[in-house]
Protein backbone atom coordinates (compact mmCIF):
# COMPACT_ATOMS: atom_id res chain seq x y z
CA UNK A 1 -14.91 -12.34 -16.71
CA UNK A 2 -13.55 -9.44 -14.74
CA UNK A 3 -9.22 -9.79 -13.73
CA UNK A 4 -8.70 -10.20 -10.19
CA UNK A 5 -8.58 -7.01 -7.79
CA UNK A 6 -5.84 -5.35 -5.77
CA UNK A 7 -6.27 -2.44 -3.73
CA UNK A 8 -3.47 0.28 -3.39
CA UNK A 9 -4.43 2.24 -0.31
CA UNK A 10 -1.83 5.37 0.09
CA UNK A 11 -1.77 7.30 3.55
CA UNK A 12 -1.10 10.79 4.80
CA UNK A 13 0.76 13.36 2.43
CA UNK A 14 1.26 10.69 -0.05
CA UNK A 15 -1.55 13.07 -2.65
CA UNK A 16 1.38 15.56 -2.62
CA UNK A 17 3.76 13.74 -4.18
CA UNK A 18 5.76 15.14 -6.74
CA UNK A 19 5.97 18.50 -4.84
CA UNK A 20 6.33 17.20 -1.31
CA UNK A 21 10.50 16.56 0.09
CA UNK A 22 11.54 15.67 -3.37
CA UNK A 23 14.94 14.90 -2.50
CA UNK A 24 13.37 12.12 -0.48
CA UNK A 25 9.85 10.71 -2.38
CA UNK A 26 10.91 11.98 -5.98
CA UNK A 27 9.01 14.59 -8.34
CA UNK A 28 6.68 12.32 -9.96
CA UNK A 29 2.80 12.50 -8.82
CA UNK A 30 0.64 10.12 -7.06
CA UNK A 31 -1.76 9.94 -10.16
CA UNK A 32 1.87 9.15 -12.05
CA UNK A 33 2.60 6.33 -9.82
CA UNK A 34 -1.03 4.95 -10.02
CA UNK A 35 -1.32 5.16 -13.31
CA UNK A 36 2.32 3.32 -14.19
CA UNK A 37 0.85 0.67 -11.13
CA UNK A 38 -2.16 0.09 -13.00
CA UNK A 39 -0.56 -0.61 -15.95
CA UNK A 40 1.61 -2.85 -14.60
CA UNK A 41 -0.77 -4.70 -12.84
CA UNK A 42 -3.07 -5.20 -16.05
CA UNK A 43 0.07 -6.91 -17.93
CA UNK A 44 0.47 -8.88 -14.65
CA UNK A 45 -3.43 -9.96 -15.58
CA UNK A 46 -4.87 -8.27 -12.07
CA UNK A 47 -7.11 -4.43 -11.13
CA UNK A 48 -5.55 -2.21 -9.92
CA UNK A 49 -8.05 0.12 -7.26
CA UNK A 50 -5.69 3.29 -5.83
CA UNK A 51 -7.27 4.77 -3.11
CA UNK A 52 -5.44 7.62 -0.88
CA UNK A 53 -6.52 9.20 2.24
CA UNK A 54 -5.53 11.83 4.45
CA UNK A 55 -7.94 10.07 7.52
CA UNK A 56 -7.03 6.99 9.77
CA UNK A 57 -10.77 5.87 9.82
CA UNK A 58 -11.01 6.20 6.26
CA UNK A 59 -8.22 4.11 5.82
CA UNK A 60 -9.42 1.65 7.67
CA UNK A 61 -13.12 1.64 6.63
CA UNK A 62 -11.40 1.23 3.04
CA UNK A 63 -9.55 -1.87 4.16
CA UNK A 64 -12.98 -3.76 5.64
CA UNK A 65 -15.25 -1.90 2.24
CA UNK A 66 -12.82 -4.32 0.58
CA UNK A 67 -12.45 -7.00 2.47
CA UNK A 68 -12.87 -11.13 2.02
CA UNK A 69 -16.60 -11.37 1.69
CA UNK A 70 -17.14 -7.76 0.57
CA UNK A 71 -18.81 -7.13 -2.58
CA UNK A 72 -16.16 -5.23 -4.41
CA UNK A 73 -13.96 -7.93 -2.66
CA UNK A 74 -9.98 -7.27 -3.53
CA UNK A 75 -7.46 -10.40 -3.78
CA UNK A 76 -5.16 -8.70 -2.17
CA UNK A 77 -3.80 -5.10 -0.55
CA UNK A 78 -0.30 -2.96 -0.76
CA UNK A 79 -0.71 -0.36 1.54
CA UNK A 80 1.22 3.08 2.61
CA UNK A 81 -0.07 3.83 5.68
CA UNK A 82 2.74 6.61 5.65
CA UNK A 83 2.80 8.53 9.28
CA UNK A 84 -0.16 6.12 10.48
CA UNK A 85 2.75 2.88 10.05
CA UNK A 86 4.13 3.88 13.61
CA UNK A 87 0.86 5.12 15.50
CA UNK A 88 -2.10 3.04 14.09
CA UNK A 89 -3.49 0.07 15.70
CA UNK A 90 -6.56 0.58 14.52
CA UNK A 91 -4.91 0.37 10.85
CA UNK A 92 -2.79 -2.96 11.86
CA UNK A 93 -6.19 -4.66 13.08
CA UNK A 94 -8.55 -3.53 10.20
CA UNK A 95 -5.26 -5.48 7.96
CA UNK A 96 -5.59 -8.62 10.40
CA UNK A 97 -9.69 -8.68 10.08
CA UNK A 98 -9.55 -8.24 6.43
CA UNK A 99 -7.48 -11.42 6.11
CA UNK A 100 -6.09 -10.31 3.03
CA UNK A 101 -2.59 -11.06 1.96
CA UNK A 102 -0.77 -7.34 2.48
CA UNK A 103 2.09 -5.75 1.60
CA UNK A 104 3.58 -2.95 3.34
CA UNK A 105 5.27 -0.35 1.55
CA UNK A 106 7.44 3.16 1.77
CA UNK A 107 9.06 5.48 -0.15
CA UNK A 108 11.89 6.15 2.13
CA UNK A 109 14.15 3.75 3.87
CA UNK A 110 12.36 3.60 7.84
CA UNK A 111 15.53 2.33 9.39
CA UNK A 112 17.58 5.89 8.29
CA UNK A 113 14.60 7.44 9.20
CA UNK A 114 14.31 9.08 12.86
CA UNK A 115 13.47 7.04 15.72
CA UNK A 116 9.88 7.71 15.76
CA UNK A 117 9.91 6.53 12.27
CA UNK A 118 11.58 3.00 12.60
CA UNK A 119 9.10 1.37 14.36
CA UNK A 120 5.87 0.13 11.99
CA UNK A 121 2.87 -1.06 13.52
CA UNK A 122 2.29 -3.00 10.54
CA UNK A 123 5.28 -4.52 9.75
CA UNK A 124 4.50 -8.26 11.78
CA UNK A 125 0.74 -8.53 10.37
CA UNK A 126 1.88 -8.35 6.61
CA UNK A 127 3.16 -10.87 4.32
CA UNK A 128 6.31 -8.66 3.95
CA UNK A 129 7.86 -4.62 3.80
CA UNK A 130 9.32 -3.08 0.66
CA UNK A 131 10.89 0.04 1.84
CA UNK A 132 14.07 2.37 1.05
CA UNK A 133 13.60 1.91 -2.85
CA UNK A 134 11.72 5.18 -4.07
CA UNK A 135 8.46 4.72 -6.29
CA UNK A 136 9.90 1.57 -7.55
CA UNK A 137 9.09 0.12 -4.24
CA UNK A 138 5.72 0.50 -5.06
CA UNK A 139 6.11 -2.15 -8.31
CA UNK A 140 8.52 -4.31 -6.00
CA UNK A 141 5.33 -4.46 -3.76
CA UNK A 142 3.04 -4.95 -6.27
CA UNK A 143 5.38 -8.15 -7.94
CA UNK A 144 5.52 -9.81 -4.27
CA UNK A 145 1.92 -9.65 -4.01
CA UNK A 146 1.37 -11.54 -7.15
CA UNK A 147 3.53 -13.80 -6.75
CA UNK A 148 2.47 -14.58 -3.27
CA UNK A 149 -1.04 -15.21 -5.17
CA UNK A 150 0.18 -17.39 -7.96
CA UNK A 151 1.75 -18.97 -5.77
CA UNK A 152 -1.03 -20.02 -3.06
């Protein structure tokens, strides 16, 4: 019997992590943070899938590919939708159609960010926003997910 599936879906410059404003999303690698998140979610008994994508309609074609009735159907999402958080509607419906229980998360605290950056798109069609804690946000994310599931 397989564990139960969660899909990590990173957005826009998150695949140059580790060498990208360091004094703001740290020096460790996207494949570092996946593989520590996988990990974690296998002792938490779930699959971890980490998809990243520099494309809005890739992001969202990911989101419905995995989707409630899909084949390679997830239990649930955390997603980065990095810049696409404040401009993508087509991102904050493909979360709503899914009906997947979602967690929204960021590196970087959004409220100390600049304007244009405190506003997420995605924030009031998710179960709830980690943000302002680093990579750790990303396990923060991934413990209120499955809890949220347990706890269904």
């Amino acid at each position: 019997m397989h564990s139960p599936r969660l899909l990590l879906l990173n957005g826009p410059n998150l695949n140059l992590l580790g060498e990208r404003e360091t004094a703001i999303y740290g020096t460790k690698t996207l494949a570092e943070l996946e593989q520590s998140l996988k990990h974690e979610a296998e002792s938490l008994g779930y699959e971890l899938i980490c998809k990243q994508t520099n494309s809005e309609g890739d992001f969202v074609d990911l989101i419905q590919t995995h989707r409630i009735g899909m084949p390679i159907q997830v239990s649930g999402l955390i997603i980065n939708p990095a810049a696409y958080t404040h401009t993508s509607v087509a991102i904050r419906d493909a979360v709503l159609a899914s009906r997947l229980p979602t967690v929204e998360v960021h590196i970087s605290q959004l409220a100390k960010r600049e304007v244009f950056r405190q506003k997420s798109l995605i924030s009031d069609v998710v179960l709830g926003t980690v943000s302002g804690f680093g990579l750790y946000g990303y396990t923060l994310a991934l413990l209120a997910l499955v809890n949220h599931l347990e706890d269904v």
